[in-house]
C-alpha atoms as a PDB file:
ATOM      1  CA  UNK A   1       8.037  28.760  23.858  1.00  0.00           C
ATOM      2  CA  UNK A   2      11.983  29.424  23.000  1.00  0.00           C
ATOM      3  CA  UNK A   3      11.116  31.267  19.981  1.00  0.00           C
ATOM      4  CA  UNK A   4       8.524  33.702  21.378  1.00  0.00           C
ATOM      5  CA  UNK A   5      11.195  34.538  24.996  1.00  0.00           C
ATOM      6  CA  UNK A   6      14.031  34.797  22.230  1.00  0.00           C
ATOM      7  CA  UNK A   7      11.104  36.903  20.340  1.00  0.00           C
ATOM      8  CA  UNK A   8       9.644  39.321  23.041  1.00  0.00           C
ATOM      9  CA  UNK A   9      12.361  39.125  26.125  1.00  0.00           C
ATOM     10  CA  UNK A  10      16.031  39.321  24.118  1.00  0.00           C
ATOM     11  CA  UNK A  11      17.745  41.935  22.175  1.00  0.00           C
ATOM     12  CA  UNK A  12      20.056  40.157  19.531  1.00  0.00           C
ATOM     13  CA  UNK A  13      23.562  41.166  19.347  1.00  0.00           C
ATOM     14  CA  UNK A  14      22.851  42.133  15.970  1.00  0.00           C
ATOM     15  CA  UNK A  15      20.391  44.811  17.271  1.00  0.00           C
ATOM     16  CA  UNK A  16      22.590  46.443  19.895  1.00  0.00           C
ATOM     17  CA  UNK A  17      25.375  46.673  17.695  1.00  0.00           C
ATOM     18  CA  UNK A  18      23.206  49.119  15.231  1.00  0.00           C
ATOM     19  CA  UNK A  19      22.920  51.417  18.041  1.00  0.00           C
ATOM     20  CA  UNK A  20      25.558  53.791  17.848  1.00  0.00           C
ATOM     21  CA  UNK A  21      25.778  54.474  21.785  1.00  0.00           C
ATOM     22  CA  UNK A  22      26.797  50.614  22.315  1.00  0.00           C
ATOM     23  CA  UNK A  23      30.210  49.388  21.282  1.00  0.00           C
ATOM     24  CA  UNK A  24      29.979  45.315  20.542  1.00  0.00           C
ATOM     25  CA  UNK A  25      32.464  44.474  23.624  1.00  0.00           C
ATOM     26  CA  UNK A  26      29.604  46.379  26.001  1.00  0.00           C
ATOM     27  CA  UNK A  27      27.079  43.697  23.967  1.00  0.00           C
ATOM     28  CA  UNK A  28      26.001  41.200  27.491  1.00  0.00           C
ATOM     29  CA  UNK A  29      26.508  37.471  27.299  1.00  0.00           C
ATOM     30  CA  UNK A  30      23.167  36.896  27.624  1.00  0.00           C
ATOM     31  CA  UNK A  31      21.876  38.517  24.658  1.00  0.00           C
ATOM     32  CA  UNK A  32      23.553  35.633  22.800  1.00  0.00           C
ATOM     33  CA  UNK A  33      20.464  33.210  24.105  1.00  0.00           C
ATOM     34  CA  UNK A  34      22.887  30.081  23.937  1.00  0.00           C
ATOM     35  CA  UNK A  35      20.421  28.815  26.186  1.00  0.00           C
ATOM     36  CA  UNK A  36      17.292  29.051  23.985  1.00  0.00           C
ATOM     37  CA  UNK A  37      18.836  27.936  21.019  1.00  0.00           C
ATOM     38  CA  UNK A  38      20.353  25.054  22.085  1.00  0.00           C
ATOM     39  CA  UNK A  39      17.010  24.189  23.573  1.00  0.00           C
ATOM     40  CA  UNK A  40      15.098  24.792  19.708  1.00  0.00           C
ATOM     41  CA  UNK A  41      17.815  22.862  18.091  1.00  0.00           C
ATOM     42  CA  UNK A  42      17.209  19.756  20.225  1.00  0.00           C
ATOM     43  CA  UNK A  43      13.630  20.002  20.289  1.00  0.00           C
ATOM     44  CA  UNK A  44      13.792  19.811  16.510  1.00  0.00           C
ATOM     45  CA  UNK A  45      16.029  16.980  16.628  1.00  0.00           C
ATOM     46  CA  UNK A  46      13.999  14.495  18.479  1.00  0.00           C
ATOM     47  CA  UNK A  47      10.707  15.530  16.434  1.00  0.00           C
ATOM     48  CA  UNK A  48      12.820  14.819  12.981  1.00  0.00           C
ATOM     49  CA  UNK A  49      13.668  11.560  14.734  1.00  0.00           C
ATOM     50  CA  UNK A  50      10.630  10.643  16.617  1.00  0.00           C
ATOM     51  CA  UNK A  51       7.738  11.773  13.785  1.00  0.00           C
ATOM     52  CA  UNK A  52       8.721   8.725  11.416  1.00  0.00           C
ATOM     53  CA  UNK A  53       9.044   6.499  14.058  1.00  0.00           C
ATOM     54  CA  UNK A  54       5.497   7.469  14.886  1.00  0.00           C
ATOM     55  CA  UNK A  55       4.187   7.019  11.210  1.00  0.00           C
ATOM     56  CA  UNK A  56       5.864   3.403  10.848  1.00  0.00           C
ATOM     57  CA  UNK A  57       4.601   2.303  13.991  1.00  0.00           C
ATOM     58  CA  UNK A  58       0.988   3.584  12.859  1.00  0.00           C
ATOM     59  CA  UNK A  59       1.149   2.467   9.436  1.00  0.00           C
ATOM     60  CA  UNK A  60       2.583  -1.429  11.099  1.00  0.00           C
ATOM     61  CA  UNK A  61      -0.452  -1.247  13.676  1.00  0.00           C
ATOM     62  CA  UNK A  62      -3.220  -0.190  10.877  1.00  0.00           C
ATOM     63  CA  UNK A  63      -1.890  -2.999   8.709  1.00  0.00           C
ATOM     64  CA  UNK A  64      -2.504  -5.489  11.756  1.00  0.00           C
ATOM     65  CA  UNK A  65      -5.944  -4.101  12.196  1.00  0.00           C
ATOM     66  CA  UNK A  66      -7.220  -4.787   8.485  1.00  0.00           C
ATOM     67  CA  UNK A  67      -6.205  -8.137   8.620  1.00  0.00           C
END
């Protein structure tokens, strides 16, 4: 959900600066998307750190089961 508001709602800083009309210190705070990021980064934390808990506990629980 980040990626696609970041995607379809925000202008990059990177963007506005190409346009000759707008100087970078006229660039909002808001078109950083802080915010957003922040929010991806985390999200992708806790699946790198939750995903191989899941597979070890599945793997443990299927080894049970076959006994």
């Amino acid at each position: 959900m980040a990626l696609h508001d970041i995607n379809q709602d925000y202008v990059s800083p990177k963007v506005l600066e190409d346009i000759p009309t707008i100087k970078s210190d006229e660039i909002p705070d808001w078109a950083s998307t802080r915010m957003e990021w922040t929010f991806v980064r985390i999200s992708l934390l806790l699946k790198v750190i939750i995903t191989p808990l899941i597979v070890i506990a599945l793997a443990k629980t299927v080894k049970k089961l076959r006994l």
